[in-house]
N, C-alpha and C. Protein backbone atom coordinates (compact mmCIF):
# COMPACT_ATOMS: atom_id res chain seq x y z
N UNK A 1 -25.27 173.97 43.21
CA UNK A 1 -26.48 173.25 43.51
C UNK A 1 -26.18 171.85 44.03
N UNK A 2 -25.28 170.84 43.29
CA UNK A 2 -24.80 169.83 43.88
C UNK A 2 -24.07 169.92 45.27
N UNK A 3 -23.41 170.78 45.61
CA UNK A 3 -23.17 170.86 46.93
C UNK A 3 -24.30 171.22 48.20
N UNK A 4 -24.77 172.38 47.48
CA UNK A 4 -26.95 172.13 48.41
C UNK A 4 -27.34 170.68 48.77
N UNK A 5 -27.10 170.32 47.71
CA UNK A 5 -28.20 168.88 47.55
C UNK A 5 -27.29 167.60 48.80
N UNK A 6 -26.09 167.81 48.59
CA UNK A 6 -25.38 166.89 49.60
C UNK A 6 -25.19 167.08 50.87
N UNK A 7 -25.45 168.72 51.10
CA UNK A 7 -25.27 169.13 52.89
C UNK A 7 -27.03 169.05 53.41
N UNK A 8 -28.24 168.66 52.29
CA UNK A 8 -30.00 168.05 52.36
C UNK A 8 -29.67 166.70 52.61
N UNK A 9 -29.12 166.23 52.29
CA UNK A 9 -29.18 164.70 52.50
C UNK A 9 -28.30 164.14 53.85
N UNK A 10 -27.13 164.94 54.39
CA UNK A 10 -26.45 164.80 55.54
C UNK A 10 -27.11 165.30 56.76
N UNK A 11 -28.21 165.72 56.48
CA UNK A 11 -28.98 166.52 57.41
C UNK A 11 -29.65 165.53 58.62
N UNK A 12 -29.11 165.66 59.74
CA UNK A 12 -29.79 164.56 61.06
C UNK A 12 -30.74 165.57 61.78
N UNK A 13 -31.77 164.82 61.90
CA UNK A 13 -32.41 165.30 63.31
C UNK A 13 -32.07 165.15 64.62
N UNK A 14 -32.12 166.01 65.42
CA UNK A 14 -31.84 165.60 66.90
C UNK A 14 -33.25 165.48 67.53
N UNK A 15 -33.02 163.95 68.24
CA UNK A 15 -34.39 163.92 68.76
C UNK A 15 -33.48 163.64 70.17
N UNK A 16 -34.16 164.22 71.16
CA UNK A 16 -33.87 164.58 72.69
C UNK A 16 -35.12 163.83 73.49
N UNK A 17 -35.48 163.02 74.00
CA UNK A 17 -36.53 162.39 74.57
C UNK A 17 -36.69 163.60 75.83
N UNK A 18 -38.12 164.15 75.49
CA UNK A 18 -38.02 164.62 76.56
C UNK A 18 -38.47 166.68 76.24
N UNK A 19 -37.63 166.32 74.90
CA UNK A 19 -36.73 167.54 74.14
C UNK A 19 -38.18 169.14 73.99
N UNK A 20 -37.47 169.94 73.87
CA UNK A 20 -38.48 170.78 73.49
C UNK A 20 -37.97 171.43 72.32
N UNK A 21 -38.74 171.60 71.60
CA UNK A 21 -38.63 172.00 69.53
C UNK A 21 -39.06 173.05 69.64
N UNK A 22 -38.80 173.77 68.14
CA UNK A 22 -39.33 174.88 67.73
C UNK A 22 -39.46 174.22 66.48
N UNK A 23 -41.08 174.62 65.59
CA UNK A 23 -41.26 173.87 64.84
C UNK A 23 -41.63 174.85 63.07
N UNK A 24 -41.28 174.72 62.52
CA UNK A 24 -42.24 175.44 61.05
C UNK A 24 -42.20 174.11 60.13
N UNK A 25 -43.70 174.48 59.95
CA UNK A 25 -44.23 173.47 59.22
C UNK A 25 -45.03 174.45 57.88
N UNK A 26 -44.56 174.13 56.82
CA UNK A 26 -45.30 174.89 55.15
C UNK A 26 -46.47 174.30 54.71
N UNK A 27 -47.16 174.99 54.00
CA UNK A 27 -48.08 174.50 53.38
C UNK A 27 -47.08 174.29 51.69
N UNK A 28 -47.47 173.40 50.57
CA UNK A 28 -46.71 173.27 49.40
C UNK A 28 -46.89 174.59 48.23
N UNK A 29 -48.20 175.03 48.69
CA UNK A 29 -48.70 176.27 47.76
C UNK A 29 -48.55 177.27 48.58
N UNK A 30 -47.42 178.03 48.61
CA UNK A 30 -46.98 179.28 49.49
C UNK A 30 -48.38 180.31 48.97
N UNK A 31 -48.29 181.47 49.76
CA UNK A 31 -49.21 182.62 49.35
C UNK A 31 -50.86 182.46 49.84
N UNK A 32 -51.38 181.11 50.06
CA UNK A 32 -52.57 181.09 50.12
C UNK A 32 -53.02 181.35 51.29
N UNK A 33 -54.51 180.68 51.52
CA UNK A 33 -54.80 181.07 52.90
C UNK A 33 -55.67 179.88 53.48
N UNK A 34 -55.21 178.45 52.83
CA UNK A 34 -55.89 177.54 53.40
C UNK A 34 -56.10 176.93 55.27
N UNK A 35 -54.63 177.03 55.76
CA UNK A 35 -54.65 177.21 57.07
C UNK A 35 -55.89 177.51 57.84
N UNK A 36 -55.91 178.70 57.28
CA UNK A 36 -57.34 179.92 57.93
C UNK A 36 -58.34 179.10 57.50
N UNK A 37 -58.68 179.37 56.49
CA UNK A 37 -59.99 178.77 55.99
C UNK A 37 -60.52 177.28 56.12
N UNK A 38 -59.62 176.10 57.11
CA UNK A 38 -59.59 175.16 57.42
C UNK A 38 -59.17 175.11 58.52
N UNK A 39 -59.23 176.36 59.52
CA UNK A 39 -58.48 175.94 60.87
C UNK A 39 -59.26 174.78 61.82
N UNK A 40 -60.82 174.70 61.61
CA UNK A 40 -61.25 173.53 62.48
C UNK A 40 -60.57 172.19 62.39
N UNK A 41 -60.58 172.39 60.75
CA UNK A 41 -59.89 170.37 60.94
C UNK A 41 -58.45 170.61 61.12
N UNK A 42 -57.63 171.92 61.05
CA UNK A 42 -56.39 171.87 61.39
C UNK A 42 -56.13 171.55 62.97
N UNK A 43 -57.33 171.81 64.04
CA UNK A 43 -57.29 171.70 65.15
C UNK A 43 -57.68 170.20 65.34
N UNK A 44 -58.70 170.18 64.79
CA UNK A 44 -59.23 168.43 65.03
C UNK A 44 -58.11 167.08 64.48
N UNK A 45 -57.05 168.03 63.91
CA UNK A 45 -56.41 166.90 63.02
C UNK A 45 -54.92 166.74 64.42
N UNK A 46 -54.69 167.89 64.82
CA UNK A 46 -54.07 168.73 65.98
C UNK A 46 -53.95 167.40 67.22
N UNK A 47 -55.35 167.78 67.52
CA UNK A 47 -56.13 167.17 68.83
C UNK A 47 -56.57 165.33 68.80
N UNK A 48 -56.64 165.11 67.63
CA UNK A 48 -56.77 163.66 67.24
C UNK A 48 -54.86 163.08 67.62
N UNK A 49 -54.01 163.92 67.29
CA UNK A 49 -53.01 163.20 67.01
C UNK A 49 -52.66 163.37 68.43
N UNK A 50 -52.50 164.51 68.87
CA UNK A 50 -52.08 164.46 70.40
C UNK A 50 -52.43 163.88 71.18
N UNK A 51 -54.19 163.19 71.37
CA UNK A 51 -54.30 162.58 72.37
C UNK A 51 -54.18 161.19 72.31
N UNK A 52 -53.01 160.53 70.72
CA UNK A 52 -52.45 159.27 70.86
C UNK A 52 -50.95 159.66 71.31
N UNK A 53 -50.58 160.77 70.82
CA UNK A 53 -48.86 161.13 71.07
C UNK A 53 -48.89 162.39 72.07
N UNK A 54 -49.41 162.47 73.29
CA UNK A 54 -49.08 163.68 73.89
C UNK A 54 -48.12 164.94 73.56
N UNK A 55 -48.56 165.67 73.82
CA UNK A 55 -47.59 166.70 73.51
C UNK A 55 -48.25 167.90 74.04
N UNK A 56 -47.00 168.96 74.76
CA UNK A 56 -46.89 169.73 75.27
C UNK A 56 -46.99 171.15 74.62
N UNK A 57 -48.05 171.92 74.29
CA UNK A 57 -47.56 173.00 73.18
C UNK A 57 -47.51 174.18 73.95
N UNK A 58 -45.97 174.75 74.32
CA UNK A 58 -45.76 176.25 74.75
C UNK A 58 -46.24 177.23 74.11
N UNK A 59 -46.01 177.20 73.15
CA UNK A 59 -46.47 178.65 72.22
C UNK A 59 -46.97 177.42 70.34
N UNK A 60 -47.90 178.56 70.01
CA UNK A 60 -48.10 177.86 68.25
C UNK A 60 -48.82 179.11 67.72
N UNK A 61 -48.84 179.27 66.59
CA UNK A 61 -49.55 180.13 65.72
C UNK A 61 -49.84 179.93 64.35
N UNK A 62 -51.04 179.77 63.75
CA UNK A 62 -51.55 179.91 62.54
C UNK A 62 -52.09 180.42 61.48
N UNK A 63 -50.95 180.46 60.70
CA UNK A 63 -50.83 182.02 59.65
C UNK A 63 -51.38 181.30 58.21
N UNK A 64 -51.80 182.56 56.91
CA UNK A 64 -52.74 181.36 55.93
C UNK A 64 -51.88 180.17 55.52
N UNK A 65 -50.59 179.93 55.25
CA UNK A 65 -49.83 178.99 54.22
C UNK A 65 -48.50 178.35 54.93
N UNK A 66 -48.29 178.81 56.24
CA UNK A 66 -47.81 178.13 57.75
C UNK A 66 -47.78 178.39 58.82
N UNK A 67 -47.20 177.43 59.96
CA UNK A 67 -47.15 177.46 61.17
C UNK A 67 -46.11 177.32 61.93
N UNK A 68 -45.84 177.92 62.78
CA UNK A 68 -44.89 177.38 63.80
C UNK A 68 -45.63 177.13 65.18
N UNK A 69 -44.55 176.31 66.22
CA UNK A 69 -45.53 175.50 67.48
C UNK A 69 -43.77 175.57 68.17
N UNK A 70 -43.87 175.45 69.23
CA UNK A 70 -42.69 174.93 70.15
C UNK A 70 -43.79 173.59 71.45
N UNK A 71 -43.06 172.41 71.56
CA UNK A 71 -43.31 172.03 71.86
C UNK A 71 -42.80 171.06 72.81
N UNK A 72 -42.75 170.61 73.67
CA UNK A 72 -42.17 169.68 74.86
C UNK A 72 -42.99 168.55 74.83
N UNK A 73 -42.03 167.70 74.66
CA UNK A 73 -42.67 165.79 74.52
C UNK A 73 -42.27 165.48 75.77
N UNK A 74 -42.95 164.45 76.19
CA UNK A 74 -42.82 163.90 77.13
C UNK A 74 -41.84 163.34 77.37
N UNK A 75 -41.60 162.92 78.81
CA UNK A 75 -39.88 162.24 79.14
C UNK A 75 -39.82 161.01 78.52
N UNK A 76 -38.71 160.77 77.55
CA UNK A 76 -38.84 159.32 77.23
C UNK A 76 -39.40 158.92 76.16
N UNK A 77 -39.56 160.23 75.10
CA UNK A 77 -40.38 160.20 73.99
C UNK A 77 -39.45 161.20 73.10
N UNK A 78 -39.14 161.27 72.17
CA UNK A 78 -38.63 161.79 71.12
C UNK A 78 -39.38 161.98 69.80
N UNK A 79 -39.99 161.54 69.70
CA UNK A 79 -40.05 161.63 68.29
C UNK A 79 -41.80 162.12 67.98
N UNK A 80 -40.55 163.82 67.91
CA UNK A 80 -41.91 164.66 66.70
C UNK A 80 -42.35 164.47 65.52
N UNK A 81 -41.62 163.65 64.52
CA UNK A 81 -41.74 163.38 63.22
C UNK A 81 -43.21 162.96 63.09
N UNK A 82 -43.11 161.45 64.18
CA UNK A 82 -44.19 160.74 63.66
C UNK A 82 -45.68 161.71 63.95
N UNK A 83 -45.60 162.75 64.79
CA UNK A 83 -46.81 163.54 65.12
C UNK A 83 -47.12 164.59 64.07
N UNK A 84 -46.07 164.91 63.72
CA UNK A 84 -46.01 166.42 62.08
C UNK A 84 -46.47 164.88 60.88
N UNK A 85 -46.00 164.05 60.99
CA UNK A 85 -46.44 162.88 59.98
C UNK A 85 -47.92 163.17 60.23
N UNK A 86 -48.94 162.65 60.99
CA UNK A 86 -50.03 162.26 61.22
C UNK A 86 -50.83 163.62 61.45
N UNK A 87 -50.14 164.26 61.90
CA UNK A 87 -51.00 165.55 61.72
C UNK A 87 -51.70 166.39 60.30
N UNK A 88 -50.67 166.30 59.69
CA UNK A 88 -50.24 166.18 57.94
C UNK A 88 -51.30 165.70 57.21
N UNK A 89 -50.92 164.30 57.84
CA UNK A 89 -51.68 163.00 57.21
C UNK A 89 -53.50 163.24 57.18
N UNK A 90 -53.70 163.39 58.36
CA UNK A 90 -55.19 163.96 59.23
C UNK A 90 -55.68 164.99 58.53
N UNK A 91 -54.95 166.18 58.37
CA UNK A 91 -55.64 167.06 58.16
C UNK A 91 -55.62 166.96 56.18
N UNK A 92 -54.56 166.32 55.55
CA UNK A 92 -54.55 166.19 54.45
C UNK A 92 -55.92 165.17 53.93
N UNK A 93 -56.19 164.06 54.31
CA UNK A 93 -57.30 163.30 54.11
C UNK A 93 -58.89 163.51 54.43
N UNK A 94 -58.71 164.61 54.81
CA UNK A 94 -60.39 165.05 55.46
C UNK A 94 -60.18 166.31 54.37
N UNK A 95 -59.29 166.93 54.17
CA UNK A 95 -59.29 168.60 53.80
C UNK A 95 -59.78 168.50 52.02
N UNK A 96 -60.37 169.15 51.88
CA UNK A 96 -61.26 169.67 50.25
C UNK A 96 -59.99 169.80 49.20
N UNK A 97 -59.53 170.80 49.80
CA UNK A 97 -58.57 170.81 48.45
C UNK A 97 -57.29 170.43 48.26
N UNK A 98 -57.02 170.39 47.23
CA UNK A 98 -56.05 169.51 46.13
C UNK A 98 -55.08 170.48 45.35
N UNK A 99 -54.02 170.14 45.61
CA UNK A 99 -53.05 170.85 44.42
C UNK A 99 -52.58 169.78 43.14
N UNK A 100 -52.00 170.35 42.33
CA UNK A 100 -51.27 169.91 41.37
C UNK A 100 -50.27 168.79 42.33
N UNK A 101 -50.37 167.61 42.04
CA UNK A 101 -49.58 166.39 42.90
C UNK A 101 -48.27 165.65 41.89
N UNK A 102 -47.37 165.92 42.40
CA UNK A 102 -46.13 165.31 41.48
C UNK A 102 -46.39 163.68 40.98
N UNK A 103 -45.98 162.91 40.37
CA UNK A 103 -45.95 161.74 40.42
C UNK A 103 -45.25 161.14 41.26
N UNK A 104 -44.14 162.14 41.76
CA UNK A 104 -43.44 161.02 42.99
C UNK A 104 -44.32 161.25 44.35
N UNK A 105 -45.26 161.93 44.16
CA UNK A 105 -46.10 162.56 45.42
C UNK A 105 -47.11 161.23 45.40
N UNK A 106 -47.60 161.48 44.39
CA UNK A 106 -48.84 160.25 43.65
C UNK A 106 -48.58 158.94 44.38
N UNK A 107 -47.35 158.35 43.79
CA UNK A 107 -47.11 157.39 44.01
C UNK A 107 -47.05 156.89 45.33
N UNK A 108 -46.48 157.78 46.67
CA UNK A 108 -46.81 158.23 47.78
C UNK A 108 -48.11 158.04 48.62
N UNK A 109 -49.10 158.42 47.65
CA UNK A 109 -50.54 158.86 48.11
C UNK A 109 -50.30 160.10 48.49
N UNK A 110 -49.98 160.91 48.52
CA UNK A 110 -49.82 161.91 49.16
C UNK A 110 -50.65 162.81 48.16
N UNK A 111 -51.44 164.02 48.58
CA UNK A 111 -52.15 165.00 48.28
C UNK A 111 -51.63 166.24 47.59
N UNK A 112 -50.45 166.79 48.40
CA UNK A 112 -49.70 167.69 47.56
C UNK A 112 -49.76 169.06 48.52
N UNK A 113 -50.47 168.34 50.04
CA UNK A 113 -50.83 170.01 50.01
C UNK A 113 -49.80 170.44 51.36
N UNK A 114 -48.85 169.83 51.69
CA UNK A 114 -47.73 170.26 52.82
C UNK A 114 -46.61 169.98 52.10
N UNK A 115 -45.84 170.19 52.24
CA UNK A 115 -44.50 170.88 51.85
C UNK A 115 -43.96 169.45 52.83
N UNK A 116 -42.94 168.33 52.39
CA UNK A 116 -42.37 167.18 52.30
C UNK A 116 -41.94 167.26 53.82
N UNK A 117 -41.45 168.11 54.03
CA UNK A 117 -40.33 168.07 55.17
C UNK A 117 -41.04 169.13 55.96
N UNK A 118 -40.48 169.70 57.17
CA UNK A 118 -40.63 170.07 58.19
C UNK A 118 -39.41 171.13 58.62
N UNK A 119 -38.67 172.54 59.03
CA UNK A 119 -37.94 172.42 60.11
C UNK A 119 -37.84 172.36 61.65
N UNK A 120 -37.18 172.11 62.35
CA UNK A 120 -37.20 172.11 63.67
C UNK A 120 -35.85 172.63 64.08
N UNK A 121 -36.02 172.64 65.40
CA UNK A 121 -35.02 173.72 65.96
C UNK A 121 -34.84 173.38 68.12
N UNK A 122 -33.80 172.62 67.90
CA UNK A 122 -33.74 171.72 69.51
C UNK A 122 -33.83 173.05 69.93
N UNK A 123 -34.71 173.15 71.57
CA UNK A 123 -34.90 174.42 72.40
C UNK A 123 -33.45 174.26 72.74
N UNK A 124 -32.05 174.93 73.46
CA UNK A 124 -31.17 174.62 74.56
C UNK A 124 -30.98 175.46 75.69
N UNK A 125 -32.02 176.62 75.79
CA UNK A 125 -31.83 176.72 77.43
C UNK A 125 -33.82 177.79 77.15
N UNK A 126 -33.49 178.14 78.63
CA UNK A 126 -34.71 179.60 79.18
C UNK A 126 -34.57 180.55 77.82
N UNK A 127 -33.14 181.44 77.61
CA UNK A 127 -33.35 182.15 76.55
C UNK A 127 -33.87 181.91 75.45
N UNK A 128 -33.04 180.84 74.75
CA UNK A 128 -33.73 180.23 73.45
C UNK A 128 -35.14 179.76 73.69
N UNK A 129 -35.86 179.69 74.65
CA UNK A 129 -37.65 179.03 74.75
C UNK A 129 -37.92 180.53 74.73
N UNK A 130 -37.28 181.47 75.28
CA UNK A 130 -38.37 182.80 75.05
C UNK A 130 -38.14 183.84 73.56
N UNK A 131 -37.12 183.13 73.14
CA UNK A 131 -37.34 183.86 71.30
C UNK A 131 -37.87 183.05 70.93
N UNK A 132 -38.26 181.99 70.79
CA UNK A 132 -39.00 181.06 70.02
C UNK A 132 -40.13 181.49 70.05
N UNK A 133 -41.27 181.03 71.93
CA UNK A 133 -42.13 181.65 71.96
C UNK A 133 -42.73 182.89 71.05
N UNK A 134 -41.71 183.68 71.73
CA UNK A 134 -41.76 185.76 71.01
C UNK A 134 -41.69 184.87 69.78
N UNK A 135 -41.01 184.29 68.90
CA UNK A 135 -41.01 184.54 67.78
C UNK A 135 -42.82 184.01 67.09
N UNK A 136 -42.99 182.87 67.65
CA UNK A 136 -44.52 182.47 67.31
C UNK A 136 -45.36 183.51 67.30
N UNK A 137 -45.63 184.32 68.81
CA UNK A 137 -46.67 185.55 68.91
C UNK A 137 -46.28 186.98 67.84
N UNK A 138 -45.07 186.84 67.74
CA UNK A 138 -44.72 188.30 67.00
C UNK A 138 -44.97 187.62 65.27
N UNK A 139 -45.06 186.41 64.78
CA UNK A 139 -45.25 186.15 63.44
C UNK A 139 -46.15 187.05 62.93
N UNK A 140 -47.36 187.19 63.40
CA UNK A 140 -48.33 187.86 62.37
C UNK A 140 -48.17 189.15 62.12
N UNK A 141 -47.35 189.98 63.26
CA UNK A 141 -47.26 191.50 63.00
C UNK A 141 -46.11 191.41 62.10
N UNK A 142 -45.48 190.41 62.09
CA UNK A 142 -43.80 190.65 60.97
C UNK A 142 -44.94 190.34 59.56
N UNK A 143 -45.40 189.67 59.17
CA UNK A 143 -45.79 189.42 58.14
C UNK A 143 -47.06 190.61 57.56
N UNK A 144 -47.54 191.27 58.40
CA UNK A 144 -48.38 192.77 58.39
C UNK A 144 -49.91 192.08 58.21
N UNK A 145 -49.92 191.08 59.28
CA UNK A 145 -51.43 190.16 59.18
C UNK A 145 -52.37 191.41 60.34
N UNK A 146 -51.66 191.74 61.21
CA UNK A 146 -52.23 192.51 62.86
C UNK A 146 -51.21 193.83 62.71
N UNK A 147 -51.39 194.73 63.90
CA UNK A 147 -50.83 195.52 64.17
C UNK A 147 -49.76 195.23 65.61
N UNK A 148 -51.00 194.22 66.28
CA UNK A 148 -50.47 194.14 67.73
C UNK A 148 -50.35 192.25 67.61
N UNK A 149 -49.88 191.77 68.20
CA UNK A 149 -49.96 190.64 67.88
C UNK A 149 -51.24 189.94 69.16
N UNK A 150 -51.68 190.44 70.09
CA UNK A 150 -52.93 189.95 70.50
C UNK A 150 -54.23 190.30 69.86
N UNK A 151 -53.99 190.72 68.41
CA UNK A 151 -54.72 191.21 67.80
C UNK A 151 -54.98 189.60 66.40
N UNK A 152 -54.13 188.83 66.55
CA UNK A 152 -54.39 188.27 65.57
C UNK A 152 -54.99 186.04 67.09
N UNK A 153 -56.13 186.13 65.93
CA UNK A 153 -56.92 185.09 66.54
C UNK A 153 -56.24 183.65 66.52
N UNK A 154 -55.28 183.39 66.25
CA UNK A 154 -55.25 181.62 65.92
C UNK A 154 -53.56 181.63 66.18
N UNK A 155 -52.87 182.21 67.27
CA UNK A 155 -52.09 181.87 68.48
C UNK A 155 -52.56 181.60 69.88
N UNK A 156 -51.33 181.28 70.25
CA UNK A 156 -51.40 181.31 71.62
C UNK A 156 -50.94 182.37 72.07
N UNK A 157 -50.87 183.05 72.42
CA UNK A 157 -50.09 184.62 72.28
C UNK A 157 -52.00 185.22 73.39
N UNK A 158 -52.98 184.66 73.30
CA UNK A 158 -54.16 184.66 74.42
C UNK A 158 -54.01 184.27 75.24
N UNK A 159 -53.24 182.65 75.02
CA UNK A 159 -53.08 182.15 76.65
C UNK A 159 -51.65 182.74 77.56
N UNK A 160 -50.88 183.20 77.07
CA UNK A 160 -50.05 183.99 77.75
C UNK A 160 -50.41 185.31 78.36
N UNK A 161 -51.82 186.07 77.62
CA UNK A 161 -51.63 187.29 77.72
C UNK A 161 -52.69 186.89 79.39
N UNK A 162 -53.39 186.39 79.24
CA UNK A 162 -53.96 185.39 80.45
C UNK A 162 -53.17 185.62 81.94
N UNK A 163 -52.13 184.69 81.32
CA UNK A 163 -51.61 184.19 82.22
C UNK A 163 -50.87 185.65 83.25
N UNK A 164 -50.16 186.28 82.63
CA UNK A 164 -49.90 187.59 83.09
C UNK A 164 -50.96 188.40 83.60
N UNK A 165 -51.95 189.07 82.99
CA UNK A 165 -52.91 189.81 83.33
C UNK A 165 -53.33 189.00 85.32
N UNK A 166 -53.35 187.79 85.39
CA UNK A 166 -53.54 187.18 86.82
C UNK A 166 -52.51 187.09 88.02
N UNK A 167 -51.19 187.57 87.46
CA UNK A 167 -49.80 186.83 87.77
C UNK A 167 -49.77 188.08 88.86
C-alpha cells in the first residue's frame, strides 16, 4: 500500500497547449444514477464553463455515476484541470443532493459528490482519437445500459451517426 501511495503522489499531468484528452471523470457514490437524473444542470454547468474556457468536445457520454469526454483545447491553452474544477464546482453548488462529506472534504467546502481527482489520457496520434472516441460511444453497451449504442440518449455517438448518414 505504501508503495501505491508514493507512485499517487509522483503522478504529473501532461498538459500539451493545444492538447487533446481523453477524460473520466467519477461521481464519489459509485452505483447511482445521479448523472441521469441531473443531466440539465450537468449540461448547464458544461456550457457555463465552456463559454469562459472554450473547449472542443470530439466525443462525451453520460452514464448514471460517470463520464468520459475527449476533448481539444485551444492552441495555447492547456489546462483542463481548471475546467473539470469548475464544472465540478457548477454542477456541485446548484445540485440537490448531498453525500456523507469527509471532514477533510468539509473543510474544503466541498459537497462530497465527485470523486477528488479526475483521469486523463494525452490523445498521441489519429488511432488513439478513434479508440477513445469508440470507447465513449461503445460505454453504455459495455456496461448493459443499450443494446446498440445509438440507442442510448446522453452521447455524442448522434452527432457522429449524423455526420456519416450525409458523408
Amino acid at each position: 500500500m505504501l508503495h501505491q501511495n508514493c507512485l499517487m503522489s509522483r503522478y504529473r499531468r501532461m498538459y500539451v497547449p493545444g492538447g487533446t484528452y481523453f477524460f473520466t471523470v467519477n461521481l464519489a457514490q459509485r452505483g447511482g444514477d445521479l448523472l441521469l437524473r441531473e443531466i440539465e444542470l450537468l449540461r448547464l454547468s458544461y456550457a457555463s464553463v465552456a463559454a469562459e474556457h472554450p473547449i472542443q468536445c470530439d466525443a462525451m457520454v453520460i452514464l448514471p455515476d460517470h463520464l468520459h469526454a475527449v476533448w481539444t483545447l485551444p492552441g495555447g491553452d492547456a489546462d483542463f484541470s481548471v475546467r473539470w474544477k469548475k464544472i465540478k464546482a457548477t454542477f456541485s453548488k446548484h445540485c440537490g443532493a448531498v453525500n456523507d462529506v469527509s471532514s477533510s472534504k468539509a473543510r474544503k467546502g466541498e459537497r462530497g459528490i465527485w470523486q477528488r481527482r479526475f483521469w486523463e489520457h494525452y490523445i498521441r496520434d489519429e488511432e488513439d482519437f478513434a479508440a477513445h472516441v469508440n470507447y465513449c460511444h461503445w460505454n453504455p453497451v459495455k456496461h448493459g445500459f443499450v443494446e446498440r449504442a445509438d440507442d442510448w440518449p446522453y452521447s455524442t455517438v448522434h452527432r457522429y451517426a449524423k455526420v456519416r448518414r450525409w458523408a
